[in-house]
Protein backbone atom coordinates (compact mmCIF):
# COMPACT_ATOMS: atom_id res chain seq x y z
CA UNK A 1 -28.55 0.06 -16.22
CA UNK A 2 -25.16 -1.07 -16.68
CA UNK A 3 -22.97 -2.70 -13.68
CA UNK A 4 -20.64 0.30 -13.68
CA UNK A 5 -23.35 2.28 -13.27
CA UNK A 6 -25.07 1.13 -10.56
CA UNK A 7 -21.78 0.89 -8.27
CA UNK A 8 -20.85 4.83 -8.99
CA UNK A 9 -21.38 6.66 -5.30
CA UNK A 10 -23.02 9.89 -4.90
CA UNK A 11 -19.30 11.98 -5.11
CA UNK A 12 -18.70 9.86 -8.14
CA UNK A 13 -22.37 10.72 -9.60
CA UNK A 14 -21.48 14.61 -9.09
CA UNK A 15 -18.15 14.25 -10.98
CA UNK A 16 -19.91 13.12 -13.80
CA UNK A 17 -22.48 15.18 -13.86
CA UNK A 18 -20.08 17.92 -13.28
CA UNK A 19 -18.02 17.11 -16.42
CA UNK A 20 -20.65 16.65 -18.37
CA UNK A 21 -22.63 19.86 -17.86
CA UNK A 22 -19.73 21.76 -17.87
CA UNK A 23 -18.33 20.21 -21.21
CA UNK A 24 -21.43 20.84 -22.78
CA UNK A 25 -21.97 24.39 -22.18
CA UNK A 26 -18.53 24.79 -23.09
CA UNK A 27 -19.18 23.18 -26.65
CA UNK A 28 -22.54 25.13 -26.57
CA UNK A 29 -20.44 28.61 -26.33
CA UNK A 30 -18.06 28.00 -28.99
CA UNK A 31 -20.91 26.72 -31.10
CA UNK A 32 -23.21 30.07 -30.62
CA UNK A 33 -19.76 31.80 -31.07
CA UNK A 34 -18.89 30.77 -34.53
CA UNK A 35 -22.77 30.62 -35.29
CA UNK A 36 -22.88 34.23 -34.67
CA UNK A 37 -19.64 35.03 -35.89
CA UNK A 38 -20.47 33.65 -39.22
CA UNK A 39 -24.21 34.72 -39.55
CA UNK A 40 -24.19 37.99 -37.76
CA UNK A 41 -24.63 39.84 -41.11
CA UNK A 42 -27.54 37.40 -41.72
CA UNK A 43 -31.24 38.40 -41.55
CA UNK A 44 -32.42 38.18 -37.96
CA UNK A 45 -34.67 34.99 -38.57
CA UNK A 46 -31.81 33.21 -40.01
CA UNK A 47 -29.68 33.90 -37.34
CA UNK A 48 -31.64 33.44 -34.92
CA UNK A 49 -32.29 29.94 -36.45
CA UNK A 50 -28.58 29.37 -35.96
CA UNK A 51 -28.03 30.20 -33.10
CA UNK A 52 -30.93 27.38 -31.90
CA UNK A 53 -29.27 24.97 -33.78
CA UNK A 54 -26.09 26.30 -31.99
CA UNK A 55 -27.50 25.43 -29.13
CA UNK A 56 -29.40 22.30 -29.52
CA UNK A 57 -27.01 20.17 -31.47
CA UNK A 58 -23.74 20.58 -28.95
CA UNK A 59 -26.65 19.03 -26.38
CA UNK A 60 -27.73 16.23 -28.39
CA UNK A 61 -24.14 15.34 -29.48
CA UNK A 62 -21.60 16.63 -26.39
CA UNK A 63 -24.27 15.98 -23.58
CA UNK A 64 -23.85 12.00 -24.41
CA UNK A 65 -19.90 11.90 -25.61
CA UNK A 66 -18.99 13.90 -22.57
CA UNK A 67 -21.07 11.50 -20.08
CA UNK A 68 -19.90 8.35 -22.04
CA UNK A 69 -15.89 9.55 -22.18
CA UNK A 70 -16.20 10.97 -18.45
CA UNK A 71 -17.18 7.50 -17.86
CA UNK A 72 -14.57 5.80 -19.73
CA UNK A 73 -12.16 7.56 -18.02
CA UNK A 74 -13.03 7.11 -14.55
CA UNK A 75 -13.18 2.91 -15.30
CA UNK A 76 -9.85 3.24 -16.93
CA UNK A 77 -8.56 5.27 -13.67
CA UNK A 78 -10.36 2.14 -11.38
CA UNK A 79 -8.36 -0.06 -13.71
CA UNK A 80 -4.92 1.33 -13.57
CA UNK A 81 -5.25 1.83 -9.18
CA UNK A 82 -6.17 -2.13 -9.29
CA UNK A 83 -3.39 -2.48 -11.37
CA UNK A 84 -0.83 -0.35 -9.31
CA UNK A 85 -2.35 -2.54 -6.08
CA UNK A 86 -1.65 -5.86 -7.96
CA UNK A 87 1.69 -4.64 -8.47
CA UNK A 88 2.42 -3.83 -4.85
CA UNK A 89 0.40 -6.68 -2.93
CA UNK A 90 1.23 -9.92 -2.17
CA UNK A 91 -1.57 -12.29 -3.36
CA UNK A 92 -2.01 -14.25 -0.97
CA UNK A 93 -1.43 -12.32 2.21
CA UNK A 94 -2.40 -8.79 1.35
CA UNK A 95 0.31 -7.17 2.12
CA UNK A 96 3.22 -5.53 0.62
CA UNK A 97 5.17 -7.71 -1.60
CA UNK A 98 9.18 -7.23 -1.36
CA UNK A 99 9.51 -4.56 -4.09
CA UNK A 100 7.04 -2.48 -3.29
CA UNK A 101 7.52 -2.36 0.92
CA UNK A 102 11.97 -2.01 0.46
CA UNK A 103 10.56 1.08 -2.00
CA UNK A 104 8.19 2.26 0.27
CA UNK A 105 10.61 2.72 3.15
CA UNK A 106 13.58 3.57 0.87
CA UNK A 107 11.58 6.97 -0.37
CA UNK A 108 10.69 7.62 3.77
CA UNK A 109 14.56 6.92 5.24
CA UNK A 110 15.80 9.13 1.62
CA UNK A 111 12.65 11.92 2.42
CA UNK A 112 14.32 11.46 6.38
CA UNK A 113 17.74 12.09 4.55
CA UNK A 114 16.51 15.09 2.61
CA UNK A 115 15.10 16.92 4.82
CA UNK A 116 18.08 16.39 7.45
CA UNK A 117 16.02 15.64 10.08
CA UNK A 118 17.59 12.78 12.87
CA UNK A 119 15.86 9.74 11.51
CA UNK A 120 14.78 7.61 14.45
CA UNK A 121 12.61 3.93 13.92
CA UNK A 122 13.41 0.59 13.37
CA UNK A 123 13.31 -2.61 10.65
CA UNK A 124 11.91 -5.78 12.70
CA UNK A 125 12.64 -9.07 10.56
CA UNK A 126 9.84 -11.59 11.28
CA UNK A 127 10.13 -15.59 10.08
CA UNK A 128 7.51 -18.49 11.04
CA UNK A 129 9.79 -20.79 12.88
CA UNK A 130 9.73 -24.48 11.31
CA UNK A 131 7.49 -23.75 8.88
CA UNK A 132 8.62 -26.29 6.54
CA UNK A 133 7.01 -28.81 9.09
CA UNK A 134 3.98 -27.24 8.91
CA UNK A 135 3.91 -27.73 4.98
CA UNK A 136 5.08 -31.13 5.67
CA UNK A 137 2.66 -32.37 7.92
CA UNK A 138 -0.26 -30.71 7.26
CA UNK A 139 0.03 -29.55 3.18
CA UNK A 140 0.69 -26.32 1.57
CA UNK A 141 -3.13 -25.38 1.75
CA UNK A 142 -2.99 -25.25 5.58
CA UNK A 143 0.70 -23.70 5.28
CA UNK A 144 -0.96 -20.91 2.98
CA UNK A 145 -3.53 -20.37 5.82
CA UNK A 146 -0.49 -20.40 8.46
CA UNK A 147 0.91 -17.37 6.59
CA UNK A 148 -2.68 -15.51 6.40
CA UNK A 149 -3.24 -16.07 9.97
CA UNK A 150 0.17 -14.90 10.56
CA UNK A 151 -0.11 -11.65 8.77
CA UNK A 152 -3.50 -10.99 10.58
CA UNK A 153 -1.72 -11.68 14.20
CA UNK A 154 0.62 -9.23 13.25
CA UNK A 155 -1.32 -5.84 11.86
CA UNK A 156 -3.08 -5.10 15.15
CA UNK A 157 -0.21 -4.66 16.68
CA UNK A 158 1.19 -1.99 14.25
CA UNK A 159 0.63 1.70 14.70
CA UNK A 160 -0.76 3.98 11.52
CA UNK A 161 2.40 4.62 9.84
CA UNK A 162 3.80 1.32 10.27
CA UNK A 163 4.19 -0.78 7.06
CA UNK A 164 3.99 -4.72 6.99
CA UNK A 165 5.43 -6.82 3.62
CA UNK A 166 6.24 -10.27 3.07
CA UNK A 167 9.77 -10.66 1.63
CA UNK A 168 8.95 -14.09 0.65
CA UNK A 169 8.37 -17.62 1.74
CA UNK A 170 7.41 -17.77 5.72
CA UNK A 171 9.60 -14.02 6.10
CA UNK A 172 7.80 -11.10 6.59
CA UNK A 173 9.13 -7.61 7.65
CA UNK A 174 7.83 -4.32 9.65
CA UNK A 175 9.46 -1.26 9.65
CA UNK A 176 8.50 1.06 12.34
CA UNK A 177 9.08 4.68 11.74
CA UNK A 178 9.61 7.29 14.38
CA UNK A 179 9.56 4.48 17.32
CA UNK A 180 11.97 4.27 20.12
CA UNK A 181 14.18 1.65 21.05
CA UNK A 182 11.76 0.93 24.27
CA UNK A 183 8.50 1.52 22.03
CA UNK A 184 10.15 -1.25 19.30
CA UNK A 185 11.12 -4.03 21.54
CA UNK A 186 6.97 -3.54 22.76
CA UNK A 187 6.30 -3.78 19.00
CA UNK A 188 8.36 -7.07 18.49
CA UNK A 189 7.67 -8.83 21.59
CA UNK A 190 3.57 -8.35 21.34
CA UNK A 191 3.71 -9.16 17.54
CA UNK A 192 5.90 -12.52 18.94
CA UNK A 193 2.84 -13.03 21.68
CA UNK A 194 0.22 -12.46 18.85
CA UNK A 195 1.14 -14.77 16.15
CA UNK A 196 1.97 -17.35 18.98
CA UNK A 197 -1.82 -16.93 20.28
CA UNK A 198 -3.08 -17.34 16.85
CA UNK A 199 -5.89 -20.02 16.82
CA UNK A 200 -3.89 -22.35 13.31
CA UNK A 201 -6.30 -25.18 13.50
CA UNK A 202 -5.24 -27.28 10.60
CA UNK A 203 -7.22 -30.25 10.26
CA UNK A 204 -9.39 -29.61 13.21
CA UNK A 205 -6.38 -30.25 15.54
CA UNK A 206 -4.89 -27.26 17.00
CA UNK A 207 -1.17 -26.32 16.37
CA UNK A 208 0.83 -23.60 17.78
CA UNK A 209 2.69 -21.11 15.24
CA UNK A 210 5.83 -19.26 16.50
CA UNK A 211 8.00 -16.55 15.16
CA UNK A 212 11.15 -15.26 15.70
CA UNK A 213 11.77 -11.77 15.29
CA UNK A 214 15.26 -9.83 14.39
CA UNK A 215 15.51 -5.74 14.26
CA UNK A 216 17.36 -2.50 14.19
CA UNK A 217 17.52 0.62 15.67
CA UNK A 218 18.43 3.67 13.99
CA UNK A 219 18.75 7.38 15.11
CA UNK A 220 20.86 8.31 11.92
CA UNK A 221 20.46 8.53 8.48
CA UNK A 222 20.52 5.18 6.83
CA UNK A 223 19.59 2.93 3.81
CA UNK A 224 17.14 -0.07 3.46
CA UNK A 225 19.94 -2.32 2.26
CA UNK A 226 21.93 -1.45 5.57
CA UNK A 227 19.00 -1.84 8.08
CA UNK A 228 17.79 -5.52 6.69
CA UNK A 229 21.34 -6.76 7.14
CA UNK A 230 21.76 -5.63 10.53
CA UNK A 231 18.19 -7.03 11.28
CA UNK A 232 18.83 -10.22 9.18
CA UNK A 233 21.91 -10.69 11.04
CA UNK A 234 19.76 -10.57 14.41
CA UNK A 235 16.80 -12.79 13.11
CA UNK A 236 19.98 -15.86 13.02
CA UNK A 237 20.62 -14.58 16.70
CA UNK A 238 17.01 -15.06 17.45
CA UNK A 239 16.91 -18.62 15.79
CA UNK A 240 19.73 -19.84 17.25
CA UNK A 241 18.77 -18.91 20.59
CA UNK A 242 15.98 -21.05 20.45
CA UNK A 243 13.25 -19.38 18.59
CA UNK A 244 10.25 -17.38 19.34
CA UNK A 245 12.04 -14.76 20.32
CA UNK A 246 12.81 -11.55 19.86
CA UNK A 247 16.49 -9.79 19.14
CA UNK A 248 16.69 -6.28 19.17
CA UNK A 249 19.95 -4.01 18.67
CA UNK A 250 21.50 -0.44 17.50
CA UNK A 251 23.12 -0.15 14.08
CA UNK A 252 26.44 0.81 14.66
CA UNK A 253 27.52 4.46 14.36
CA UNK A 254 28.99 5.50 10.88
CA UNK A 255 32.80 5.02 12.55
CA UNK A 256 31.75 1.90 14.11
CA UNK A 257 33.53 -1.15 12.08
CA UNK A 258 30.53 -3.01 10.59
CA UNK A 259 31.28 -6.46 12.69
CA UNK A 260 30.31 -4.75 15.43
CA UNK A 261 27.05 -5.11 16.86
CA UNK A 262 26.07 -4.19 20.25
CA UNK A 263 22.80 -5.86 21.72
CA UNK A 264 20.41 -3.25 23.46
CA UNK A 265 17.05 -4.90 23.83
CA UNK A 266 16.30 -9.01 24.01
């Protein structure tokens, strides 16, 4: 029995089955229809011969091209969903690659927008501190790991809706939607506890990973581009405080100038 086959699960089984039964007796109607159509002024015995072979041929011929193309097009659908994934994920953490997660939460802030409901969440902007001594000193194999380890420290600390991507290099980003300011700064500061308690072993010797983590508020309509510069702006705050740390603050209102940025939550 072929691989593709033996990995089909019971609902999977039924869809086939279903398509194929159904197709059939749909190419077995139109076959008896013309059949009769065309030989209903026949003798009885020959149309009653054609109307068997009416029958018996659309089951020897459609039964196995219906389960074959059923088939077909069920592998080409697994195909094109791996594809889609591949497209979106970032191969070596899992996550959301840059593209796909600034899409992502572009279509939720513009469905936010749409519907004119008061958007309310938050962008956190997450970067391994010193990471370039980590590739340094230990090799980009155990930096690679550093970033895996990273990304797992992180997603147990996110809530259902939450989405997680890696913008690139040792930067990663969350955005949290529907959180409050108090329910974000929890989000940042346990995701800043988590990675810091993740067990990096590189070489057998252990070595503490840090991150630092910038973010913004919002309780009005805004754009991606708008909230990552506002949260970018307060990841440098957070590194040049001293890292491992987390800076939180509002994005300004719409007749705020934009060089003004009032901190909230450290």
């Amino acid at each position: 029995m072929p691989v593709s086959l033996k990995k089909l699960s019971p609902s999977a089984w039924l869809q086939l089955a279903g398509w194929t039964v159904f197709g059939t007796l749909g190419c077995i109607a139109v076959s008896l229809a013309v059949t009769y159509a065309v030989f209903r002024n026949a003798s009885a015995e020959v149309l009653h011969l054609g109307l068997i072979e009416a029958t018996v041929v659309p089951i020897l011929l459609a039964g196995p091209l219906f389960f074959y193309l059923t088939l077909k097009l069920r592998e080409l659908a697994i195909v094109n969903h791996k594809l889609v994934v591949a497209a979106s994920t970032d191969a070596l953490t899992a996550c959301l690659n840059r593209g796909a997660f600034s899409t992502r939460v572009e279509n939720v802030l513009a469905g936010e927008i749409a519907r004119r409901k008061r958007a309310i969440g938050a962008l956190l902007v997450i970067d391994a501190d010193h990471f370039k001594s980590v590739n340094d000193r230990f090799g980009h194999a155990e930096g690679d790991e550093a970033l895996r380890l990273i990304v797992a420290a992180i997603q147990p600390c996110l809530r259902g809706d939450d989405m997680l991507g890696r913008l690139g290099g040792e930067e990663f980003a969350v955005f949290l939607p529907g959180v409050t300011p108090v329910n974000a700064a929890d989000i940042a500061e346990r995701i800043r506890r988590s990675v810091a308690d993740a067990p990096f072993r590189p070489g057998g010797n252990s070595h503490v990973l840090t991150v630092s983590v910038g973010g913004a508020l919002f309780d009005r309509p805004v754009v991606f581009e708008e909230l990552f510069r506002v949260a970018d702006l307060h990841l440098y705050e957070a590194k040049g405080a001293g890292r491992n740390r987390v800076e939180l603050a509002a994005m300004p209102s719409e007749m705020t100038p934009s060089w003004y940025q009032p901190n909230l939550l450290n």
